[in-house]
Protein backbone atom coordinates (compact mmCIF):
# COMPACT_ATOMS: atom_id res chain seq x y z
CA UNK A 1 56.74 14.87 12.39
CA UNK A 2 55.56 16.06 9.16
CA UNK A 3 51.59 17.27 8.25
CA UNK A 4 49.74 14.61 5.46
CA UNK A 5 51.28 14.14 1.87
CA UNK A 6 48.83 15.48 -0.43
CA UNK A 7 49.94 14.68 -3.62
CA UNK A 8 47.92 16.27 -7.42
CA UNK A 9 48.55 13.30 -9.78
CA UNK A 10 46.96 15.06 -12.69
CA UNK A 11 46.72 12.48 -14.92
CA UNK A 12 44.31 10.84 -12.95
CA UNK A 13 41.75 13.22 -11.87
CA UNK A 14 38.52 12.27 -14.50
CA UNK A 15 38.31 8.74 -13.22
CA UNK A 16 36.03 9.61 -10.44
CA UNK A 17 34.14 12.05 -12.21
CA UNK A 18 33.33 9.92 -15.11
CA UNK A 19 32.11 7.10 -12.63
CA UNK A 20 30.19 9.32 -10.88
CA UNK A 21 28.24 10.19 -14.22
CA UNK A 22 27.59 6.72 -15.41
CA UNK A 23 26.13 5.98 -11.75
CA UNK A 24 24.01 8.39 -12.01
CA UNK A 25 22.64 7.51 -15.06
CA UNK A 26 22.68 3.80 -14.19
CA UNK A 27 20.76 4.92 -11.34
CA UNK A 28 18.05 7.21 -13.36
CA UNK A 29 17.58 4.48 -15.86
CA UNK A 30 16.44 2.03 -13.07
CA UNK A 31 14.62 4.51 -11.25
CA UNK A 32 12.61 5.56 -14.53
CA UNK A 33 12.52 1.62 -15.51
CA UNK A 34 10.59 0.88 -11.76
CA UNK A 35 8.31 3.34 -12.00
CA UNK A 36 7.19 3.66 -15.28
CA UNK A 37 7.65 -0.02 -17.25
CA UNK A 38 8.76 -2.42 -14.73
CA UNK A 39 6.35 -2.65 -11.93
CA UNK A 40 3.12 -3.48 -14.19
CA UNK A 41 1.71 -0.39 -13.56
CA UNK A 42 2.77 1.40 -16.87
CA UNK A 43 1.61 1.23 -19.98
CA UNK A 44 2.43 -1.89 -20.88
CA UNK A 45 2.37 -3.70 -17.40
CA UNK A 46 0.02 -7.08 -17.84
CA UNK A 47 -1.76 -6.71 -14.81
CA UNK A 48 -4.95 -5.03 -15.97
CA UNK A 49 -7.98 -6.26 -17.00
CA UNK A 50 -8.55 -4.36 -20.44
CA UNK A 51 -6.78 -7.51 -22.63
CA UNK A 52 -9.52 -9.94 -21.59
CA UNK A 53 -7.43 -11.91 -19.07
CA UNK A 54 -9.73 -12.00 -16.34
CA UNK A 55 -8.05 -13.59 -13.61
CA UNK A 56 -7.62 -10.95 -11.39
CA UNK A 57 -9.43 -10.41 -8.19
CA UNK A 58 -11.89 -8.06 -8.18
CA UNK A 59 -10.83 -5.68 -4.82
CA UNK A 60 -14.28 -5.87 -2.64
CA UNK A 61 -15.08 -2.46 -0.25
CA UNK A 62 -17.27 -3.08 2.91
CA UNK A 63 -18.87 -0.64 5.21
CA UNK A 64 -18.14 -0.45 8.82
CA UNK A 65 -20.69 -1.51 11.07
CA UNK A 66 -22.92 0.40 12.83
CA UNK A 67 -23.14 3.37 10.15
């Protein structure tokens, strides 16, 4: 018995790498998409109060008793 083939096709040897780029910047787009524009809490998120929509609850704070 004979060790593993390895074979060096060198015509294909960018397909990996050039997936492996677009992934990543796939991934980078939707990570700076969530956090910054998508969520409502960037700029132009419309979950704020400042545009005169007023229907969101206003977040009430209550001491603990016996302070």
């Amino acid at each position: 018995m004979s060790g593993p083939v390895i074979v060096n096709n060198p015509d294909r040897n960018n397909g990996g790498l050039l997936l492996g780029i677009v992934l990543t910047i796939v991934v980078l787009a939707g990570v700076w998409w969530f956090f910054l524009g998508g969520n409502g809490s960037g700029s132009s998120g419309g979950n704020n109060n400042g545009n005169g929509g007023g229907n969101n609850p206003v977040p009430t704070v209550a001491a603990p008793q016996g302070s």
